[in-house]
Structure formats: structure tokens, C-alpha cells
Protein backbone atom coordinates (compact mmCIF):
# COMPACT_ATOMS: atom_id res chain seq x y z
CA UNK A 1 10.93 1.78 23.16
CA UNK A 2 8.90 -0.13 20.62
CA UNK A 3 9.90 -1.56 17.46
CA UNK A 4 7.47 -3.90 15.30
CA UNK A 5 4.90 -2.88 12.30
CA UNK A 6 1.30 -1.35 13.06
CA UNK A 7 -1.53 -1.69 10.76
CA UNK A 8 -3.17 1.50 11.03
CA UNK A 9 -7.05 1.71 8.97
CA UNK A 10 -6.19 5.49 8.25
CA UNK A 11 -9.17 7.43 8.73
CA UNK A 12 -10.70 9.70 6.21
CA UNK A 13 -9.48 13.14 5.98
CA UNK A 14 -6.14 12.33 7.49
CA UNK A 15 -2.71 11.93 5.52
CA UNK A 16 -0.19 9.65 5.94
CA UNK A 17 2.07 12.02 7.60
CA UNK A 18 -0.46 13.23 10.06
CA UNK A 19 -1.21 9.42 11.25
CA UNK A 20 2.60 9.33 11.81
CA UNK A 21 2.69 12.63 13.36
CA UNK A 22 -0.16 11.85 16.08
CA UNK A 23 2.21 8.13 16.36
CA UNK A 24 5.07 9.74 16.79
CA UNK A 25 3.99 11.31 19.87
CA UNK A 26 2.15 9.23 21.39
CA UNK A 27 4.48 6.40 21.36
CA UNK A 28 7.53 9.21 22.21
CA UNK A 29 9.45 7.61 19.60
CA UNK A 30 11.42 9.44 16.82
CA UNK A 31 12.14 6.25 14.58
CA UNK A 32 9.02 5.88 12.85
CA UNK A 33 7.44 5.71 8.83
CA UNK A 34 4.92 4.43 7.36
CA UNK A 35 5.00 2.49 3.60
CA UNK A 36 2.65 3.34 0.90
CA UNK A 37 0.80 7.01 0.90
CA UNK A 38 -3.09 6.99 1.20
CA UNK A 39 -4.45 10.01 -0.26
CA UNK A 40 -6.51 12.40 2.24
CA UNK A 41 -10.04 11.02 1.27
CA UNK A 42 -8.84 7.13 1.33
CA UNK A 43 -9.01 5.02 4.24
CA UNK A 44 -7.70 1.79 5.25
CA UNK A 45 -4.21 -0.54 5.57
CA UNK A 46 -1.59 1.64 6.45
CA UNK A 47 1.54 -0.14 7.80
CA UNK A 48 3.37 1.94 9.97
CA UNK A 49 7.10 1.20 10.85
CA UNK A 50 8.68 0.99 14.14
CA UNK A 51 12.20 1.54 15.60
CA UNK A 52 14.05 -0.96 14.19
CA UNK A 53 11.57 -2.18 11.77
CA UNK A 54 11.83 0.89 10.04
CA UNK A 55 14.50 -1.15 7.94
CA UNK A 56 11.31 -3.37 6.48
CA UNK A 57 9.19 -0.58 4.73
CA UNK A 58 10.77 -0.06 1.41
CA UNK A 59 9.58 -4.15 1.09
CA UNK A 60 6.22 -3.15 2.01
CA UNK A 61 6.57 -0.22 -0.39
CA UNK A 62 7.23 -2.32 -3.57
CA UNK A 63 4.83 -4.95 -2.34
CA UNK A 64 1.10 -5.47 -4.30
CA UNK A 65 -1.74 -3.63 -3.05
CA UNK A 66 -5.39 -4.26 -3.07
CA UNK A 67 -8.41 -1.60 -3.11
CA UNK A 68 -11.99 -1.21 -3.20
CA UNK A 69 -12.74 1.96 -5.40
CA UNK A 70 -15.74 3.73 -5.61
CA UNK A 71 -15.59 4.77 -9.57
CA UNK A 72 -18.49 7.63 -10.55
CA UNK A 73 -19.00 8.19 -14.12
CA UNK A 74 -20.00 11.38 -16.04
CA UNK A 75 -17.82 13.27 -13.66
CA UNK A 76 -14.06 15.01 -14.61
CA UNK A 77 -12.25 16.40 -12.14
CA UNK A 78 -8.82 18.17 -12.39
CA UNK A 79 -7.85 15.31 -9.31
CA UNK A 80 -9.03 12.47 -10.66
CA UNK A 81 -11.17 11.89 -7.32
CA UNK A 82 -14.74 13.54 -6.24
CA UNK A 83 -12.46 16.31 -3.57
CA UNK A 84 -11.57 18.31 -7.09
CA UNK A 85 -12.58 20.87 -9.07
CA UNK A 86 -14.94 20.05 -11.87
CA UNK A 87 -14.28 19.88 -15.69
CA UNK A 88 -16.97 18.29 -17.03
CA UNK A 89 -20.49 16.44 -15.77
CA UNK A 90 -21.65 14.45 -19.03
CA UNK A 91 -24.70 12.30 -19.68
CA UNK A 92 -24.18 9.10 -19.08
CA UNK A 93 -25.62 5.95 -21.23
CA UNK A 94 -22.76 3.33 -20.25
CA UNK A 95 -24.78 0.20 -19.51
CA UNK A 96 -23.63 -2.18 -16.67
CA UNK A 97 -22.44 -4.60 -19.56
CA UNK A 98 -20.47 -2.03 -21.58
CA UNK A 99 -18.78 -1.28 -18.60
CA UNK A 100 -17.92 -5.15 -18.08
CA UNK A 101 -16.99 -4.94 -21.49
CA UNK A 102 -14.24 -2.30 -21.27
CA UNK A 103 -12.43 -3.17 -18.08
CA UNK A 104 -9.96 -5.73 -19.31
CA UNK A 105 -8.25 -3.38 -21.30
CA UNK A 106 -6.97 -2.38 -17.62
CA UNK A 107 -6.04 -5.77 -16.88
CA UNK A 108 -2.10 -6.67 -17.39
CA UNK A 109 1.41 -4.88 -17.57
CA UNK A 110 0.83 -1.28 -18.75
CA UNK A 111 1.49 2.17 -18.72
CA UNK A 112 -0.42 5.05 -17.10
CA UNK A 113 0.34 8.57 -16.91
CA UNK A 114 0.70 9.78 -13.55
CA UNK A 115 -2.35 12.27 -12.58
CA UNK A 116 -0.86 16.62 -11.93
CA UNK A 117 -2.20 16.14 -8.45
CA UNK A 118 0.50 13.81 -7.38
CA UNK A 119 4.01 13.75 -5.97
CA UNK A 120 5.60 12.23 -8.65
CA UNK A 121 8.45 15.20 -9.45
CA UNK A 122 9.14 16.71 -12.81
CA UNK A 123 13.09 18.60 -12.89
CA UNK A 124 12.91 18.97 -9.33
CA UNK A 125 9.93 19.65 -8.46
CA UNK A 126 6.33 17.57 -7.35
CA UNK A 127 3.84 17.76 -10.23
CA UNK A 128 0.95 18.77 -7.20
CA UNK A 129 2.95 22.30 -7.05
CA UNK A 130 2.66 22.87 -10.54
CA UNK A 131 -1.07 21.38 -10.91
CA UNK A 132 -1.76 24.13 -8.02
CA UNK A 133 -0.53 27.16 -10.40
CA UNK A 134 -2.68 25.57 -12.64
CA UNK A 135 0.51 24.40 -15.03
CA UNK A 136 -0.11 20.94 -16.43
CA UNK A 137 2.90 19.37 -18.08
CA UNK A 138 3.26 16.26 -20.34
CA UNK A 139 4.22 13.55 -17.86
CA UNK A 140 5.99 10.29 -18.59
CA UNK A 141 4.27 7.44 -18.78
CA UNK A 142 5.07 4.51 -15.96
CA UNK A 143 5.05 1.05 -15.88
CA UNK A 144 2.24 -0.66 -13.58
CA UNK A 145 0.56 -4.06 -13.47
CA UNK A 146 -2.65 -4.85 -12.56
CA UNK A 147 -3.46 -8.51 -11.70
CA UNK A 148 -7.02 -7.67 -11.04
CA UNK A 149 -10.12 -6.19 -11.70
CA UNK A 150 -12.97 -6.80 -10.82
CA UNK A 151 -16.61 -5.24 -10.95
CA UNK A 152 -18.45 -5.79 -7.27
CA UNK A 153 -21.58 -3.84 -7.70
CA UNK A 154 -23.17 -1.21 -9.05
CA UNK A 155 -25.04 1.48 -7.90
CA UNK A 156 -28.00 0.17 -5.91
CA UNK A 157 -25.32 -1.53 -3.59
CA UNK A 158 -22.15 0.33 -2.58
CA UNK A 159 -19.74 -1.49 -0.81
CA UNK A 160 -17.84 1.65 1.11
CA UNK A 161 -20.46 3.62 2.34
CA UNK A 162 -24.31 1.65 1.33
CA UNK A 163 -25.60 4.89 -0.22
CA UNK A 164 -27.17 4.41 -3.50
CA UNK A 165 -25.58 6.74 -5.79
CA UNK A 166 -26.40 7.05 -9.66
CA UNK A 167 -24.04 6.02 -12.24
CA UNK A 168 -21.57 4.44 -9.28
CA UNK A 169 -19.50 1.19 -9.51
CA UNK A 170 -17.58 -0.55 -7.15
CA UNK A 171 -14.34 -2.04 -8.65
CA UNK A 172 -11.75 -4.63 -6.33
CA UNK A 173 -8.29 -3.53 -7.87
CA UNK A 174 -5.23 -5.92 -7.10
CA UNK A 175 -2.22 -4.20 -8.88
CA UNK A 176 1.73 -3.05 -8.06
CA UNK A 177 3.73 -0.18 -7.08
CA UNK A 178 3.31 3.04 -8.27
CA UNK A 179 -0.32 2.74 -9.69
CA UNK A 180 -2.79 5.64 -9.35
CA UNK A 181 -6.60 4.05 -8.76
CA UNK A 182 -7.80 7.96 -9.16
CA UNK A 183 -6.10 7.29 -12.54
CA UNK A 184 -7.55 4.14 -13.28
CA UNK A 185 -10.86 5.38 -12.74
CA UNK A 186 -10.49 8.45 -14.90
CA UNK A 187 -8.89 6.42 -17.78
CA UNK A 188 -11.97 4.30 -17.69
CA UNK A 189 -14.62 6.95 -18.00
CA UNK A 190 -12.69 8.44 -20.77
CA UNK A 191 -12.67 4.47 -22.22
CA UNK A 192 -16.42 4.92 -21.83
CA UNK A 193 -16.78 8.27 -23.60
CA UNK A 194 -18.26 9.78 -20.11
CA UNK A 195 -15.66 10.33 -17.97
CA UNK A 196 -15.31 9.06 -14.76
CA UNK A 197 -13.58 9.72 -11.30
CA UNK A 198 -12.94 8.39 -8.14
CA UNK A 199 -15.70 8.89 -5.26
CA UNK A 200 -13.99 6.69 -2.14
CA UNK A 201 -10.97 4.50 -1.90
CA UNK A 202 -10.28 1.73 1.05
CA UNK A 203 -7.01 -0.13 0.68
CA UNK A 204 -7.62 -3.25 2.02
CA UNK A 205 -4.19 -4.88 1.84
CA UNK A 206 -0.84 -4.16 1.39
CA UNK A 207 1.83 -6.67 1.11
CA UNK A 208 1.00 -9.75 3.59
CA UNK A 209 -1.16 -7.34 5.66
CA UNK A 210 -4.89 -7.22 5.54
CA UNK A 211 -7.68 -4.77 6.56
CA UNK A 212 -8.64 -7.72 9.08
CA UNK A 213 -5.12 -6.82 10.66
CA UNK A 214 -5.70 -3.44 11.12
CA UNK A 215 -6.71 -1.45 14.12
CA UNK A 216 -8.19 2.60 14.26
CA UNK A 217 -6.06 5.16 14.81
CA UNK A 218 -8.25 5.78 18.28
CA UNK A 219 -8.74 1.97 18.86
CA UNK A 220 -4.93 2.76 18.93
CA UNK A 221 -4.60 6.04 20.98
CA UNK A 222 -6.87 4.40 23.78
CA UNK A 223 -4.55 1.34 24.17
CA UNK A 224 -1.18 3.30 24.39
CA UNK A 225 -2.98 5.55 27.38
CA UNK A 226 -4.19 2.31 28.68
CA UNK A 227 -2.38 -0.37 28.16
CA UNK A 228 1.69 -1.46 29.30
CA UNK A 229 4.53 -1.39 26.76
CA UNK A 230 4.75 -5.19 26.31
CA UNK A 231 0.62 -5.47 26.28
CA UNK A 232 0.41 -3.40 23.28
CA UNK A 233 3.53 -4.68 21.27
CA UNK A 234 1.32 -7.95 22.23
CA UNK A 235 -1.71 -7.14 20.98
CA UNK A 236 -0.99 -4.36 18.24
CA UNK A 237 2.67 -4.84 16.87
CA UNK A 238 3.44 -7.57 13.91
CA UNK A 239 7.29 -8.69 14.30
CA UNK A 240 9.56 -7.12 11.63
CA UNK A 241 10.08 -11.04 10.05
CA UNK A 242 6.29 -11.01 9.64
CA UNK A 243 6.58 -9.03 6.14
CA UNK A 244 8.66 -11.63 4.87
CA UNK A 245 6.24 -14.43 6.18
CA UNK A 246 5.64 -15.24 2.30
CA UNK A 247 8.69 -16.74 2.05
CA UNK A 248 10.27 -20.10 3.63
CA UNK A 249 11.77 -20.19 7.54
CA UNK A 250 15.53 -21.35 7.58
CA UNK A 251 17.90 -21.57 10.86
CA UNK A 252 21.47 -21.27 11.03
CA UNK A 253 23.89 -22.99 13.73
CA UNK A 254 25.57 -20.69 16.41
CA UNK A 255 28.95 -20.44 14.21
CA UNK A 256 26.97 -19.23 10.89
CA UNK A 257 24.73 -16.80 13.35
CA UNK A 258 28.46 -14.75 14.18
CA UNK A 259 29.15 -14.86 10.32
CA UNK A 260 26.20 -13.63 9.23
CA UNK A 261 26.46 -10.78 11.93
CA UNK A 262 29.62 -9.50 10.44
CA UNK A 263 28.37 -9.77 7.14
CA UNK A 264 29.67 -12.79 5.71
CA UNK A 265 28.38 -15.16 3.10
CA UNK A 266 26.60 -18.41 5.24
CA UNK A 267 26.10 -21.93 4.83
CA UNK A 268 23.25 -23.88 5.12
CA UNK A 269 22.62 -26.98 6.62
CA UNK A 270 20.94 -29.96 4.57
CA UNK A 271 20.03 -29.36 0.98
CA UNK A 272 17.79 -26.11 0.50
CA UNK A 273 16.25 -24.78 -3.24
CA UNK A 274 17.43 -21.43 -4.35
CA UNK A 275 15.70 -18.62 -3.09
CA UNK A 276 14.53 -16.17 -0.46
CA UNK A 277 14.68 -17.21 2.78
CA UNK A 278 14.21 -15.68 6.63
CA UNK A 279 17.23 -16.83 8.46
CA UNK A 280 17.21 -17.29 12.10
CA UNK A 281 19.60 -17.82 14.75
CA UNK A 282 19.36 -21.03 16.80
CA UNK A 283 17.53 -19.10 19.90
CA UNK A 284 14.56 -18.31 17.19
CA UNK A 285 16.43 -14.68 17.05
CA UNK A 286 15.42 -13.15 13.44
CA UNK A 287 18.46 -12.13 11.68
CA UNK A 288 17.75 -11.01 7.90
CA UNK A 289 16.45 -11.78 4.61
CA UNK A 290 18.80 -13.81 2.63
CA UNK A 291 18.95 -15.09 -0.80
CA UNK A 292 20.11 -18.64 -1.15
CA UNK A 293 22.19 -20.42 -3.70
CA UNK A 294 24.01 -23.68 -3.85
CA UNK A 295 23.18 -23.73 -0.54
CA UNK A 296 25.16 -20.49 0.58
CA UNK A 297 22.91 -17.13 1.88
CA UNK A 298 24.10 -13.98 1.13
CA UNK A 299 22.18 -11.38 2.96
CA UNK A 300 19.57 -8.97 1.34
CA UNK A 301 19.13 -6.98 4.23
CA UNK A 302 19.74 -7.70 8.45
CA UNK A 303 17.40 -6.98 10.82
CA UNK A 304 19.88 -8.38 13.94
């Protein structure tokens, strides 16, 4: 039985739930998730959730993501990305500085309108469903930030794949929950008067973990027909407290440890700012996110 948090690079062509259907058996283990869809044609940082970490991933979830996004211009698609169907190829005269020019309107708190293709549900039902009838709805608009964006290149240097590619930009995209990048890139081209879509997506971090942290989904499927149990939670799990590893380390004495295992408000020894805090037992044992004031924890969630 394993139980820690897997960074998976998701291959290309894969969804989410396949990468935790192939995990699921292979590891013989029922308890398992995975925090933050990629779409099909993305790859990279998927974390996936294990036995009792499972009770981490809606912290991942919310967390900030990073991307490197392939954006095309002159090209609509009714997906937002380059796997759709066509609307509209344009000529395109956006210069490498007018494109400078227009991406800070992106920058900030905002709203953007979730794309049809999605699985954001309308009364009921997932707006993909509809999109697939060819029904396209008014959709609300959501709140997203994004803390950064950045142009990397442009076409005579592609960063995902290092074909040259007319009228192709690479963007670096830091922003929160809940934001579409196939979005982003469309809203762009329209910015531009071209159009624009997405032609490849990596995420390269999610939360606290990094596309350096990450391991292929055969890199994977070799070790767990190779390696023991404790060799592979070793060399391939991150502990459950490692998604909190932002925030500061705090122990508890034996009599606080029982308290806080039967759900009771702790103290804390010395004096401590308000905040988050990981709280550990005395034996190092991980026992649950807690937010601290006046010196008292009350528990966010327990991972005992």
C-alpha cells in the first residue's frame, strides 16, 4: 500500500483520467486522484494523489500554476487549441512589438469566459456536451488572476517542440485556478484583430511542484515492475506535508499530539506569529495543517 504524491509529466494524447487509470492498476490501489486536469494535447506536471494523501489535492487544486504555451495566430478554432475544427485562417500583420504591446492587458485580476469545449457545467450539464451538438450558450464570466506573462520567443525558436512555425509565439503564463490558457490565447488573437489559438501546452509547475520533479509515466511503469515498495516511495513519492512545504514547520509536545488527534484546539509552545503552520508530533510524525492564533492551532485539515 502506498500513500505519498507522484509528479507525473503526462504525456501527450493522454487525459488525466487515463494516467490515473494505467496508476491505478499498476500500483493495485483504489485510493488514488490526481489535482488539476491537463487537456489531451498538454503535457507536463501532473500531481497524482496517493492513499492517504488523497486528502492534500483540493490544496494542489487551488494552488498557482505555471505554463509554457505555444500561441499561433491567424488561426480560430471552435476549441481554442490547434486539435479543433477551424473557423477562420486570417492574414496576419501583428508585428513582434504589437504583440508585446497588447499582452498586459492579460496581466492582473480579471475575468474570462470559459471556452464551450470545457467542463465547466451550465443547469446541469458540462458545456463540452452542448459544444458537441454544436449549441453554444452565453457563459458566465469567472474570476482569474494572472501574475505573469511573459513573451519567450517567437517563431524562429520554439521552446516545446524547436520547429520553426510561422506566426508562433511562445508565452510563460503564471496565473490561478480556474484559468483557461486555450482561452488566453484566443482572447489575444482576437486583441490582435487575427485570431489566435493554442498549438502546445506544457505545465511546468503546479503548486510547490516543478517539471524538474516529475518523472514519465513509463520512467514510472518500469520502476513499479522493477523496483520494491519502499524503493519507489523512496525515489518517486513526495510526503503528503511536502505540499504545504511553503509554509513554516511547528512541533507539538506528546499531550497537544492526543488533543490534536481528537480534534481539539492546541497550544503552542514559545511565542509563534499568526498563521499557517505544519504541525508535527514530537517523533517528526506529520499531523495536519493548522492555522495559528494567539498562539492556539486550530486544525485546517489532519493528515494523522
Amino acid at each position: 500500500m502506498y500513500n505519498g504524491i507522484l509528479i507525473v509529466d503526462k504525456p501527450a494524447g493522454w487525459t488525466s483520467h487515463d494516467v490515473i487509470a494505467k496508476l491505478r492498476g499498476a500500483l493495485k490501489q483504489k485510493r488514488i486522484g490526481h489535482s488539476g486536469t491537463l487537456d489531451p494535447m498538454a503535457t507536463g506536471v501532473l500531481p497524482v494523489f496517493i492513499g492517504r494523501a488523497t486528502r492534500a489535492a483540493e490544496f494542489c487544486e487551488n494552488a498557482e500554476k505555471e505554463y509554457i504555451a505555444e500561441l499561433k495566430l491567424g488561426v480560430v478554432t471552435d476549441t481554442q487549441d490547434i486539435t479543433g475544427n477551424v473557423l477562420a485562417e486570417n492574414e496576419v500583420r501583428t508585428t513582434y512589438e504589437e504583440l508585446c504591446t497588447v499582452l498586459p492587458r492579460f496581466r492582473g485580476a480579471q475575468k474570462q469566459i470559459p471556452p464551450m469545449y470545457s467542463a465547466v457545467k451550465k443547469d446541469g450539464k458540462k458545456l463540452y456536451e452542448l459544444a458537441r451538438k454544436g449549441i453554444d450558450i452565453p457563459r458566465e464570466a469567472r474570476d482569474i488572476t494572472i501574475s505573469k506573462l511573459e513573451l519567450l520567443s517567437n517563431s524562429e525558436s520554439s521552446k516545446l517542440d524547436g520547429q520553426k512555425c510561422e506566426h508562433t509565439y511562445t508565452l510563460q503564463v503564471e496565473c490561478s485556478k480556474g484559468t483557461y490558457i486555450r482561452t488566453l490565447c484566443h482572447d489575444i488573437g482576437a486583441a490582435l484583430g487575427c485570431g489566435g489559438t493554442l498549438s502546445a501546452l506544457q505545465r511546468t509547475r503546479a503548486g510547490v511542484y516543478t517539471i524538474e520533479m516529475s518523472h514519465s509515466l513509463d520512467t514510472i511503469l518500469d520502476a513499479l515492475d522493477t523496483a520494491s515498495n519502499d524503493n519507489f516511495t523512496e525515489n518517486f513519492l513526495f510526503t503528503v506535508d511536502s505540499i504545504f512545504s511553503n509554509y513554516p514547520k511547528i512541533s507539538i509536545n506528546e499531550l497537544e499530539s492526543r488533543k490534536a488527534k481528537n480534534g481539539a484546539m492546541v497550544l503552542a509552545q514559545g511565542d509563534n506569529k499568526d498563521g499557517r503552520y505544519r504541525v508535527y508530533a514530537p517523533n517528526g510524525e506529520f499531523l495536519l495543517l493548522g492555522e495559528m492564533k494567539n498562539n492556539k492551532i486550530k486544525t485546517i485539515k489532519s493528515f494523522f
